[in-house]
C-alpha atoms as a PDB file:
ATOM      1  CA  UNK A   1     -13.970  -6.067 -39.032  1.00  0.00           C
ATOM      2  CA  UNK A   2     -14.968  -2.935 -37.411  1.00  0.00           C
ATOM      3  CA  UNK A   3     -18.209  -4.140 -36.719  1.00  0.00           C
ATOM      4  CA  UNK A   4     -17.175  -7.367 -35.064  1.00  0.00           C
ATOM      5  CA  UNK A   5     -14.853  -5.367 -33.083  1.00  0.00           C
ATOM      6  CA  UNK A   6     -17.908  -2.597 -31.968  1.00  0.00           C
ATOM      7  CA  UNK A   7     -19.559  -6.313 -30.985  1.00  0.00           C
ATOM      8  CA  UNK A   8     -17.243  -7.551 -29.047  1.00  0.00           C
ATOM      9  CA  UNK A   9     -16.931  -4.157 -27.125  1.00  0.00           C
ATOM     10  CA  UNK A  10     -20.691  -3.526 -26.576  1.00  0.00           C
ATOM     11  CA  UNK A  11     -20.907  -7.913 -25.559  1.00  0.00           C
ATOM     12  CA  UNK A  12     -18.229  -6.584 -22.780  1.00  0.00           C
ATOM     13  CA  UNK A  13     -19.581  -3.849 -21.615  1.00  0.00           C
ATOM     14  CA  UNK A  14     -22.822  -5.744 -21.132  1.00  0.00           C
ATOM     15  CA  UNK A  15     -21.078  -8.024 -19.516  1.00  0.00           C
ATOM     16  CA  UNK A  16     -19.768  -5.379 -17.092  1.00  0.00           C
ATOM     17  CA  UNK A  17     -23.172  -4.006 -16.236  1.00  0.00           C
ATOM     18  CA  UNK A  18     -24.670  -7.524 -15.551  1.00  0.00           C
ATOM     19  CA  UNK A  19     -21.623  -8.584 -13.115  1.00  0.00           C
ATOM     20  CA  UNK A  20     -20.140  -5.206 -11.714  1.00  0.00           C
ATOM     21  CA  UNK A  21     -16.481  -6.811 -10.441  1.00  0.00           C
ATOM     22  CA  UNK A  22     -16.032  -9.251 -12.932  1.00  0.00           C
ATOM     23  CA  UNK A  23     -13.204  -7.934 -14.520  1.00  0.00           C
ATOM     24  CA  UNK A  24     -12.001  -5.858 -11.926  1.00  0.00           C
ATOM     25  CA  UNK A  25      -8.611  -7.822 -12.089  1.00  0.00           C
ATOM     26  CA  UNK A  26      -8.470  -7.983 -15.515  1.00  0.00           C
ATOM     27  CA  UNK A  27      -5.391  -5.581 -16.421  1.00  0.00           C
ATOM     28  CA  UNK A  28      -3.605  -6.988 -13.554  1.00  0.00           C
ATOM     29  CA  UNK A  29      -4.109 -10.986 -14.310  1.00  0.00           C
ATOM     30  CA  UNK A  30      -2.621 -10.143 -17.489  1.00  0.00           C
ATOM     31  CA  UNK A  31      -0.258  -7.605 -16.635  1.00  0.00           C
ATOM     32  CA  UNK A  32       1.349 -10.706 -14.759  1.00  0.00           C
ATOM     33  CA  UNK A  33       0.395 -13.424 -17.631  1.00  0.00           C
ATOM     34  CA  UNK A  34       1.978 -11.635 -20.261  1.00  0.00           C
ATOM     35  CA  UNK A  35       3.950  -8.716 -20.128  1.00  0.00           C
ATOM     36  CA  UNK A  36       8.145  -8.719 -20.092  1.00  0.00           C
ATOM     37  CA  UNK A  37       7.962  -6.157 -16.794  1.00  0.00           C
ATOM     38  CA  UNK A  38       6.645  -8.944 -14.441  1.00  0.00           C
ATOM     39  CA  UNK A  39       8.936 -11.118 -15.486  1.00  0.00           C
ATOM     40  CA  UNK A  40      11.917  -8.315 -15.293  1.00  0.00           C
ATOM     41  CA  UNK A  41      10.803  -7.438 -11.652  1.00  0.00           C
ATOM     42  CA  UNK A  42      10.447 -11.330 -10.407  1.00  0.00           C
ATOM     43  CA  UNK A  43      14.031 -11.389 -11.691  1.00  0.00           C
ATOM     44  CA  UNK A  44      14.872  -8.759 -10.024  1.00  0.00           C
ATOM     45  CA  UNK A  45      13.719  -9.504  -6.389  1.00  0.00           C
ATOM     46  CA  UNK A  46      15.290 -12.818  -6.672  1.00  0.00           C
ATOM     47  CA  UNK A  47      18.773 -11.511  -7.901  1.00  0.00           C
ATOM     48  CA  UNK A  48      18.641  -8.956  -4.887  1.00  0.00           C
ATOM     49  CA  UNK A  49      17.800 -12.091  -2.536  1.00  0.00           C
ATOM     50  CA  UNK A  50      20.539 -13.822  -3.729  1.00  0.00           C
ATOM     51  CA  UNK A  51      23.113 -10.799  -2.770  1.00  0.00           C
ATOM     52  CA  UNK A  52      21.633 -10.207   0.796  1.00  0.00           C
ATOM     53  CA  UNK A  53      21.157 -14.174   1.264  1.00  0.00           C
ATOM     54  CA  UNK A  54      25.373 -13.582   0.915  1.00  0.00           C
ATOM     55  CA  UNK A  55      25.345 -10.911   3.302  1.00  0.00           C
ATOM     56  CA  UNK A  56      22.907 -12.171   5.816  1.00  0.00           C
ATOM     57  CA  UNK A  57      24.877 -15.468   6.102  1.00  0.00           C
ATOM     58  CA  UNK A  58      28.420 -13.111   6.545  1.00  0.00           C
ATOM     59  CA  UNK A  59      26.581 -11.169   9.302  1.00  0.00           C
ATOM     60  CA  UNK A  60      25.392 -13.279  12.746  1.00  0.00           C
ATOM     61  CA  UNK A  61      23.649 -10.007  14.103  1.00  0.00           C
ATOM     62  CA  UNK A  62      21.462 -10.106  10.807  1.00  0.00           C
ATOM     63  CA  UNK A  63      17.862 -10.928  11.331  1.00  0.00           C
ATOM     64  CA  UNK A  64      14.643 -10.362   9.139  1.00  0.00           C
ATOM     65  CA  UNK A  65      12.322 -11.434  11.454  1.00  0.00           C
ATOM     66  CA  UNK A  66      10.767  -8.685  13.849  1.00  0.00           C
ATOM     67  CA  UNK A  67       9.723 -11.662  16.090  1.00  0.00           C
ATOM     68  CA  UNK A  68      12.927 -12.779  16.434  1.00  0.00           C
ATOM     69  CA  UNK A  69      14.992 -11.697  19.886  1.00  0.00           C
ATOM     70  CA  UNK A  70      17.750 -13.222  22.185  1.00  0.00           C
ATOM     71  CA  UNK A  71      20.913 -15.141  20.976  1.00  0.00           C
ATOM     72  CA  UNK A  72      19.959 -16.250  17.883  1.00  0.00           C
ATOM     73  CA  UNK A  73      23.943 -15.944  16.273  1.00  0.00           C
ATOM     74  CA  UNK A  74      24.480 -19.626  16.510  1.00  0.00           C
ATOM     75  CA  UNK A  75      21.134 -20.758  15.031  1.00  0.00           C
ATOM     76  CA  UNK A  76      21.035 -22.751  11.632  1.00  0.00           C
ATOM     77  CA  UNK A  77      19.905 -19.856   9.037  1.00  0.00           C
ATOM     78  CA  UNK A  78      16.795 -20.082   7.224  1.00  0.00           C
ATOM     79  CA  UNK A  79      14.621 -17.469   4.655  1.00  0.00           C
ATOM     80  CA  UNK A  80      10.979 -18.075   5.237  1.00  0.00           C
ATOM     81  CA  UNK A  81       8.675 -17.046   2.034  1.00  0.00           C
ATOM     82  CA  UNK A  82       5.004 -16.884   1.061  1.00  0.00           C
ATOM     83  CA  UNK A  83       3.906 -19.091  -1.516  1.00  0.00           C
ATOM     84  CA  UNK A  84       0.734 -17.431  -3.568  1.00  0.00           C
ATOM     85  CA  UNK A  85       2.057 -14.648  -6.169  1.00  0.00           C
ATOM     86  CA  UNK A  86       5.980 -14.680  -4.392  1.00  0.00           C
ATOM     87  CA  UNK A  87       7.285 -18.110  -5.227  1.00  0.00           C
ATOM     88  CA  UNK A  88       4.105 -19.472  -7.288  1.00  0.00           C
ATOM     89  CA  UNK A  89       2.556 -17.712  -9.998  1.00  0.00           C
ATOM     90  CA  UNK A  90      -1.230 -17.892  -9.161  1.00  0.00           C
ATOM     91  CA  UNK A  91      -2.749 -16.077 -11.811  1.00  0.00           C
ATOM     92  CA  UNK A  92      -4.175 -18.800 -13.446  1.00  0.00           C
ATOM     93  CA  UNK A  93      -5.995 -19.241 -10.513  1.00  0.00           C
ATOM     94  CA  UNK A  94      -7.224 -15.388 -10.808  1.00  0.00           C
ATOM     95  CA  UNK A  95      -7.956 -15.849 -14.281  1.00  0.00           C
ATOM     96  CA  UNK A  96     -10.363 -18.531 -13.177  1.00  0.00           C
ATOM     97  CA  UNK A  97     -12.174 -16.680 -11.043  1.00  0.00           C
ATOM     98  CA  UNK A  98     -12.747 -14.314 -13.767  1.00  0.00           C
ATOM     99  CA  UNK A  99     -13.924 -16.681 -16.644  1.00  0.00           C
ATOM    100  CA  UNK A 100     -15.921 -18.832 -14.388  1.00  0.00           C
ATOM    101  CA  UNK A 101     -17.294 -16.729 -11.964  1.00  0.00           C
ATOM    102  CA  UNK A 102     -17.685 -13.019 -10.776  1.00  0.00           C
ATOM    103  CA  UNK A 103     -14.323 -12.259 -10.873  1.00  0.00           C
ATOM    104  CA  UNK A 104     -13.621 -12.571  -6.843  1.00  0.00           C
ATOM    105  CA  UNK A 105     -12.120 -15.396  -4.801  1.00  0.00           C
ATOM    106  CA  UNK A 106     -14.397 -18.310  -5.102  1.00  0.00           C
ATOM    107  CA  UNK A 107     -13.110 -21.459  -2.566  1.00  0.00           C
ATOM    108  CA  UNK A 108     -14.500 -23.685  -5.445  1.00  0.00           C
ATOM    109  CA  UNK A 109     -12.798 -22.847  -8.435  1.00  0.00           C
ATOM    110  CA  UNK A 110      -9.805 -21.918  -6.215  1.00  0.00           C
ATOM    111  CA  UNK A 111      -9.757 -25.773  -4.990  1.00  0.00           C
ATOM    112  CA  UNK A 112     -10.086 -27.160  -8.466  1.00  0.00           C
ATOM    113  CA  UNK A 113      -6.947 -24.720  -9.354  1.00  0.00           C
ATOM    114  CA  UNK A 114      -4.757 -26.108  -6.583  1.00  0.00           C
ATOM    115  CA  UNK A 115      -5.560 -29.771  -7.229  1.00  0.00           C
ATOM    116  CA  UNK A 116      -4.059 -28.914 -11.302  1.00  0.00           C
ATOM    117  CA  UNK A 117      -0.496 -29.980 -11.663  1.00  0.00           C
ATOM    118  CA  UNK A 118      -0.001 -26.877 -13.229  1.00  0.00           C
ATOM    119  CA  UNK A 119       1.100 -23.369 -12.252  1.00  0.00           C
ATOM    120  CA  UNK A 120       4.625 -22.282 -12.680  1.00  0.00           C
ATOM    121  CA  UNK A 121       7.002 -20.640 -10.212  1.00  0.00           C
ATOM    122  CA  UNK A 122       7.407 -16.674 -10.442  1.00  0.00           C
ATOM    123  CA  UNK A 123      10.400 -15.889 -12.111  1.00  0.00           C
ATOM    124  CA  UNK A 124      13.692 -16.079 -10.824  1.00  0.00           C
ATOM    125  CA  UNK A 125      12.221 -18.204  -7.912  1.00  0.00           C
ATOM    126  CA  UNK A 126      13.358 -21.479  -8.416  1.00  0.00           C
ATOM    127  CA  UNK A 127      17.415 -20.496  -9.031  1.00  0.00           C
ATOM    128  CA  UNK A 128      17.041 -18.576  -5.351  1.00  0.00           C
ATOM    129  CA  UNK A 129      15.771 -21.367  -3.887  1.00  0.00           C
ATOM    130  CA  UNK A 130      18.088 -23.917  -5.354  1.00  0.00           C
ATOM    131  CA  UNK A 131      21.034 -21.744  -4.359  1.00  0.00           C
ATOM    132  CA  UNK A 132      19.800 -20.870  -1.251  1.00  0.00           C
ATOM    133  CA  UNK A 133      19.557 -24.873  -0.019  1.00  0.00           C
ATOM    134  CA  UNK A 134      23.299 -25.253  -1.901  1.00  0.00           C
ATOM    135  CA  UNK A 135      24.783 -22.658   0.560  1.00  0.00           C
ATOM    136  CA  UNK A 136      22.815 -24.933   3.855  1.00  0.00           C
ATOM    137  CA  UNK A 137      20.048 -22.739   4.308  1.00  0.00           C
ATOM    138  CA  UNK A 138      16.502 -24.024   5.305  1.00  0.00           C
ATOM    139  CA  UNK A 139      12.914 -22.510   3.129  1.00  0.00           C
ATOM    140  CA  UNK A 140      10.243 -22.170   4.688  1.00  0.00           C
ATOM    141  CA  UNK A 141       7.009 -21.525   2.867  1.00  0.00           C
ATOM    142  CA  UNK A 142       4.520 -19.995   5.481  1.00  0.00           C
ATOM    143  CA  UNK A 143       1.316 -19.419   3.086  1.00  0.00           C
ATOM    144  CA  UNK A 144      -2.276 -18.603   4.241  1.00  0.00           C
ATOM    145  CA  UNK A 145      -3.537 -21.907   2.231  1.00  0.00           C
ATOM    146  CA  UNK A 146      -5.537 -23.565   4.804  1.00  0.00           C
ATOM    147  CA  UNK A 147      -4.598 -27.237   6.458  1.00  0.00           C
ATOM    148  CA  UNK A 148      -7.380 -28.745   4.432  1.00  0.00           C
ATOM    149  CA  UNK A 149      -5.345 -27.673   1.398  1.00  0.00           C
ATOM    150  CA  UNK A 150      -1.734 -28.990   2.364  1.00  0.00           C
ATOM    151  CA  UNK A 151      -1.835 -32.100   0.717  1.00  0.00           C
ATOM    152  CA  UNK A 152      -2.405 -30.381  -2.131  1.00  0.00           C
ATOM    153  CA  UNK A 153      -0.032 -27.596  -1.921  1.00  0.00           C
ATOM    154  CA  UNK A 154       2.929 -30.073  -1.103  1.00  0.00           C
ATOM    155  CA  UNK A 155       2.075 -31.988  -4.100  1.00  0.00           C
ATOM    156  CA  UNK A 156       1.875 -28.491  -6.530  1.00  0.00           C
ATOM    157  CA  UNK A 157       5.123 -27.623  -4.770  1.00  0.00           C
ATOM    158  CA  UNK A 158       6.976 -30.890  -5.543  1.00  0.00           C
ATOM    159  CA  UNK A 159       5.515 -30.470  -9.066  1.00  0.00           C
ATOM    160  CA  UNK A 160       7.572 -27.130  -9.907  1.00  0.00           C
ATOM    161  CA  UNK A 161      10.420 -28.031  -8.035  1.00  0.00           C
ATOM    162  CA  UNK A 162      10.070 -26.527  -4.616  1.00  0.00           C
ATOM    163  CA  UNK A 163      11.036 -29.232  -1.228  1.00  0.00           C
ATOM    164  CA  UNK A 164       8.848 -29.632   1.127  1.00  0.00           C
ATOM    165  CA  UNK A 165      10.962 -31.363   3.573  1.00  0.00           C
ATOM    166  CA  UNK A 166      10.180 -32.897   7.491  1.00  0.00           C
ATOM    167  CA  UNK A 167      12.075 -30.643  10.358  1.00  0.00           C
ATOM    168  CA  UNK A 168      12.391 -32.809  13.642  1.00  0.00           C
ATOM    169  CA  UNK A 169      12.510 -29.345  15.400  1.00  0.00           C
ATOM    170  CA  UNK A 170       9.955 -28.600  18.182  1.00  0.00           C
ATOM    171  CA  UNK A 171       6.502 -28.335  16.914  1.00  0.00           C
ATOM    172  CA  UNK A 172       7.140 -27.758  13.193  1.00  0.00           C
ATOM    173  CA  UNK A 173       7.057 -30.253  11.879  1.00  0.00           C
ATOM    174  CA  UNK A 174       7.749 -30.000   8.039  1.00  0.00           C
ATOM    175  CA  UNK A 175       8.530 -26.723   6.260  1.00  0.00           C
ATOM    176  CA  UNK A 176       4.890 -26.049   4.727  1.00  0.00           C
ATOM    177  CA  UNK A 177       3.060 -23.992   7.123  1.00  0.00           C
ATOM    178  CA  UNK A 178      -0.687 -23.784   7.234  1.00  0.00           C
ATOM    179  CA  UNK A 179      -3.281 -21.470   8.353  1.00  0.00           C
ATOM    180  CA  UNK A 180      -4.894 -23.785  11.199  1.00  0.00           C
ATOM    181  CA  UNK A 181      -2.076 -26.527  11.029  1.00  0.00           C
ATOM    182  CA  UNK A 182      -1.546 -25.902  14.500  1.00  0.00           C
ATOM    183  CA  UNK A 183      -3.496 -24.465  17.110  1.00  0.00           C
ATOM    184  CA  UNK A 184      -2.774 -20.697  17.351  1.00  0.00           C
ATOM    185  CA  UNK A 185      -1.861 -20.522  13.496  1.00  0.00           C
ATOM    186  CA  UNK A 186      -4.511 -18.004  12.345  1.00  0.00           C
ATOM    187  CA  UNK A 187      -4.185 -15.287   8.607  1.00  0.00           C
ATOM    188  CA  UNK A 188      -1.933 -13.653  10.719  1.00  0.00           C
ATOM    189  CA  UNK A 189       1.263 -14.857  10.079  1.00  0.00           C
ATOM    190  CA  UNK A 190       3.358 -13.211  12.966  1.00  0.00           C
ATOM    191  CA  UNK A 191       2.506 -16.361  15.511  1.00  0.00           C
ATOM    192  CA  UNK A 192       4.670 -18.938  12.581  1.00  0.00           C
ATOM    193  CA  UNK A 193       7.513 -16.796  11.937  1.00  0.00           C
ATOM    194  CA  UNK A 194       7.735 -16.351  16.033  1.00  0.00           C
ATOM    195  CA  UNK A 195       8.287 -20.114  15.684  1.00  0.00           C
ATOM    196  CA  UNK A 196      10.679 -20.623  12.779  1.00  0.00           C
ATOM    197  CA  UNK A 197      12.511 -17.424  14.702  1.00  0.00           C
ATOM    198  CA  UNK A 198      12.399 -19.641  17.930  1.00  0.00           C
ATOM    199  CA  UNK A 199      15.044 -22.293  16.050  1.00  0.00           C
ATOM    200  CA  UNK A 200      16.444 -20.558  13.405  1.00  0.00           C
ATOM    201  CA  UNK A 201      17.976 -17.602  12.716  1.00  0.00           C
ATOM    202  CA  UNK A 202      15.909 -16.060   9.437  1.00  0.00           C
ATOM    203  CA  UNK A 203      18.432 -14.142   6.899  1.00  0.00           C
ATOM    204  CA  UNK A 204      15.349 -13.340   4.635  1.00  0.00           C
ATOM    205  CA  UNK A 205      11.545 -12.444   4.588  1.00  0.00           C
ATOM    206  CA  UNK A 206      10.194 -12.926   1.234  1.00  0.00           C
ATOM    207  CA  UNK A 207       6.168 -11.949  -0.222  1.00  0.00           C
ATOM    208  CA  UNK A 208       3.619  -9.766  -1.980  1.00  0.00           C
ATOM    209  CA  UNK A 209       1.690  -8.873   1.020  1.00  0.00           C
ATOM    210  CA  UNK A 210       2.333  -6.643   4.260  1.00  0.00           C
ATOM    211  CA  UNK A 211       1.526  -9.767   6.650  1.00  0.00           C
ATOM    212  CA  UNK A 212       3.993 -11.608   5.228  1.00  0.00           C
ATOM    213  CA  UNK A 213       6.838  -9.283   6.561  1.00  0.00           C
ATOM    214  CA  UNK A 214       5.101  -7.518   9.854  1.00  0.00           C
ATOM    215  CA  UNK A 215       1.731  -7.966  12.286  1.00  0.00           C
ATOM    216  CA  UNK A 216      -0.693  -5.096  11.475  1.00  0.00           C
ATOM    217  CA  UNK A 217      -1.072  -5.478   8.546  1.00  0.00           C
ATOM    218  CA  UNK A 218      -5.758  -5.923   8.781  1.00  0.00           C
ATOM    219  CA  UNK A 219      -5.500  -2.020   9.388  1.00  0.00           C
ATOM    220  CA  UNK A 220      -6.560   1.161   7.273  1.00  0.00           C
ATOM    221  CA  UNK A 221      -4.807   2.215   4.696  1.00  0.00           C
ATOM    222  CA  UNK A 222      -2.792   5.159   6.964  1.00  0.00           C
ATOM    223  CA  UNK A 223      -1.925   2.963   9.764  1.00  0.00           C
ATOM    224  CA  UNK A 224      -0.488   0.183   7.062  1.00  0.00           C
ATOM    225  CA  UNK A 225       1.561   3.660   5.620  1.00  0.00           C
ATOM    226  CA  UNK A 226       2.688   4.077   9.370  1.00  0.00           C
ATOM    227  CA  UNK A 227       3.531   0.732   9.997  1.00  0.00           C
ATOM    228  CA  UNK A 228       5.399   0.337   7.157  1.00  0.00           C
ATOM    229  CA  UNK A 229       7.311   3.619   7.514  1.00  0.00           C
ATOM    230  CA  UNK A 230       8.614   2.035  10.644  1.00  0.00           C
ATOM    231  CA  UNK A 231      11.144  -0.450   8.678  1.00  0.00           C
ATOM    232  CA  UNK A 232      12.056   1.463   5.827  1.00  0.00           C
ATOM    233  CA  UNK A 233      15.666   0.060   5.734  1.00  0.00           C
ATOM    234  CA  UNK A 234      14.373  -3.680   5.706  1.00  0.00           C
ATOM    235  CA  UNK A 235      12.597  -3.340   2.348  1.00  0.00           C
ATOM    236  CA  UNK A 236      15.212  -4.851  -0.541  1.00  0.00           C
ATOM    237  CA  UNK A 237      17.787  -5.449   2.225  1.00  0.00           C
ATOM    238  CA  UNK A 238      16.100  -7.800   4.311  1.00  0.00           C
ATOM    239  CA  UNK A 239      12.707  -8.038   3.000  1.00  0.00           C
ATOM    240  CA  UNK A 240      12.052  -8.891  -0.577  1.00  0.00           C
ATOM    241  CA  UNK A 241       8.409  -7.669  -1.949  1.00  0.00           C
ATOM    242  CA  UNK A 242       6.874  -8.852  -4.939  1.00  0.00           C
ATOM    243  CA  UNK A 243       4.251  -6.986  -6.856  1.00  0.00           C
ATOM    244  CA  UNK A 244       0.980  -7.965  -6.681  1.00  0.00           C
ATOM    245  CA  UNK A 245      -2.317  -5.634  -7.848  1.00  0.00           C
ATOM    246  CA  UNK A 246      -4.918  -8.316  -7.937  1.00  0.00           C
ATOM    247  CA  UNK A 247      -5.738  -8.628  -4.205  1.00  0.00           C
ATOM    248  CA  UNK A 248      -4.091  -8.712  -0.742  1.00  0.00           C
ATOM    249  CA  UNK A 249      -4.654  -7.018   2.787  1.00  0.00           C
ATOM    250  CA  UNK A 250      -3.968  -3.812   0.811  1.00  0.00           C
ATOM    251  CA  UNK A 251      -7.429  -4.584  -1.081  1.00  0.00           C
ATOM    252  CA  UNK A 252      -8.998  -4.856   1.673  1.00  0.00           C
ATOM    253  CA  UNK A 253      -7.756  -2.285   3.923  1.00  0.00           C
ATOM    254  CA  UNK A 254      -9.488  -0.003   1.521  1.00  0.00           C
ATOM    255  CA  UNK A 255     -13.341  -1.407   2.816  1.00  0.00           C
ATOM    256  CA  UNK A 256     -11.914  -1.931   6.702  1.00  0.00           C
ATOM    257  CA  UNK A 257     -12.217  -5.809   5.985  1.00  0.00           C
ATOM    258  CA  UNK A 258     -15.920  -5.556   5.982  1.00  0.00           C
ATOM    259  CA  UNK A 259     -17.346  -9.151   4.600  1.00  0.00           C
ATOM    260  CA  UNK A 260     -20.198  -8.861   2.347  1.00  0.00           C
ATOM    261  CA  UNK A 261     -20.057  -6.379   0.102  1.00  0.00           C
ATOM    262  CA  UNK A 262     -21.266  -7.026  -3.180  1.00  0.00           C
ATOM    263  CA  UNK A 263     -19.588  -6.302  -6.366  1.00  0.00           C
ATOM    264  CA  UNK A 264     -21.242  -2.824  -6.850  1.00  0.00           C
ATOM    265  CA  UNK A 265     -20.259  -1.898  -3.264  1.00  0.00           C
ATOM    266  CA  UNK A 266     -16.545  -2.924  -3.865  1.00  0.00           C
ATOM    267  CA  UNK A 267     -16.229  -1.139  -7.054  1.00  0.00           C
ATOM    268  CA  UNK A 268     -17.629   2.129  -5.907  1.00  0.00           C
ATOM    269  CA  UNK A 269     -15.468   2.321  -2.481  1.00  0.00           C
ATOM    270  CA  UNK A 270     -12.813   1.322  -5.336  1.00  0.00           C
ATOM    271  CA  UNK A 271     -13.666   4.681  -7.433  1.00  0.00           C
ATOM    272  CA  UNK A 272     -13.909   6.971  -4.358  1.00  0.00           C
ATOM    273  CA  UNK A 273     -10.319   5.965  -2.854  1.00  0.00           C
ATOM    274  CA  UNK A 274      -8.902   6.882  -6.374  1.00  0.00           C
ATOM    275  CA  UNK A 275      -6.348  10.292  -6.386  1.00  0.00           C
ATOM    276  CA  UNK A 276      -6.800  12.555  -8.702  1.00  0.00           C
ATOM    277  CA  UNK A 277      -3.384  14.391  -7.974  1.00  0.00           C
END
């Protein structure tokens, strides 16, 4: 048993030298498969949303959005959310990319993920949506899946119980929002949530990334600190963050965005941005 066990480790580690990245996400796919705290701290962020959703609604000075300015009292109230890792689990997809290929996004195997009808919604997701449409209030899911991918998305959405419904409201058509939908709608997910702020009056911001709450967020990793500083308050009141240690802006604030980099590369800028304090 040892010895199959000494096997398995040296087969790994082999594996490691031959693909530097692979596992790279390893811990953190199944951190989120499999352990009780994910599930505990979905749970949480939802049962907070659910208590400021209450609040916001109470309060017609309440806003989440940044974007959002003038008289926007007597707009209908809506909570716009990402999709990826804040209302869908998407670790399957991660786990993907590390059993069938080098263990970073790959548009290929992420396309055959999204046309599964699997996936399952992050915990405590689904019962803050529901309640949130039972008290009148509009979801929007502004996610940086591309156009291409929409009829897919809207069918994975149906699937685990999220609407995707049609909004007859200037040029928005529907409540899925796509990277290149519309001209103008680009990663950067500041020119939607102008819009949705344009015609409703947003209670909530909900995600696992800094762009889905504020612009900036393709900066270095001090200027995201800065930024972020700036709405301290928002974070659990008005903004609800899910965790999220596989990838994200965060990832690749640490490399300046450069495109490129091989495995090697990534894991070594990885090693030198660690603390040892």
């Amino acid at each position: 048993m040892r010895f199959i066990g000494l096997l398995a480790a040296a087969t790994c580690a082999m594996a490691l030298a031959q693909s530097p990245g692979q596992y790279a996400t390893l811990n953190g796919v199944l951190w989120q498969q499999t352990s009780e705290e994910y599930q505990a701290l979905g749970l949480q962020a939802f049962s907070t949303a659910r208590i400021m959703l209450d609040r916001a609604l109470k309060d017609k000075k309440w806003t989440a959005a940044a974007e959002q300015t003038g008289n926007f009292k007597k707009l209908p109230p809506a909570v716009i959310f990402d999709a990826d890792d804040t209302l869908v689990d998407s670790s399957g997809g991660q786990a993907r990319f590390i059993l069938d290929g080098n263990g970073r996004y790959d548009p290929r195997i992420w396309r055959e993920w999204i046309d599964l009808p699997g996936g399952r919604p992050t915990p405590g997701a689904l019962d803050f949506v529901q309640y949130a449409r039972g008290r009148g209030v509009a979801i929007f899911y502004v996610t940086n899946r591309d156009a291409s991918e929409e009829a897919e998305t809207r069918k994975q959405l149906a699937a685990l119980g999220f609407p995707v419904v049609e909004v007859k409201t200037g040029e928005i058509g529907d409540t899925l929002l796509t990277v290149n939908e519309k001209p103008g709608w680009t990663t950067d997910k500041s020119v939607r949530r102008k819009l949705l702020a344009q015609h409703y009056r947003i209670l909530l911001l909900g995600g696992d990334d800094l762009n889905d709450f504020m612009p900036g967020a393709r900066s270095s990793v001090e200027e995201r600190r800065k930024l972020a500083a700036q709405y301290q308050g928002w974070w659990g009141r008005k903004w609800i963050v899910l965790p999220n240690p596989n990838y994200g802006s965060w990832e690749n604030s640490l490399w300046n965005f450069k495109s490129g980099l091989s495995g090697q590369e990534v894991l070594d800028i990885k090693v030198r941005a660690l603390r040892r304090e």
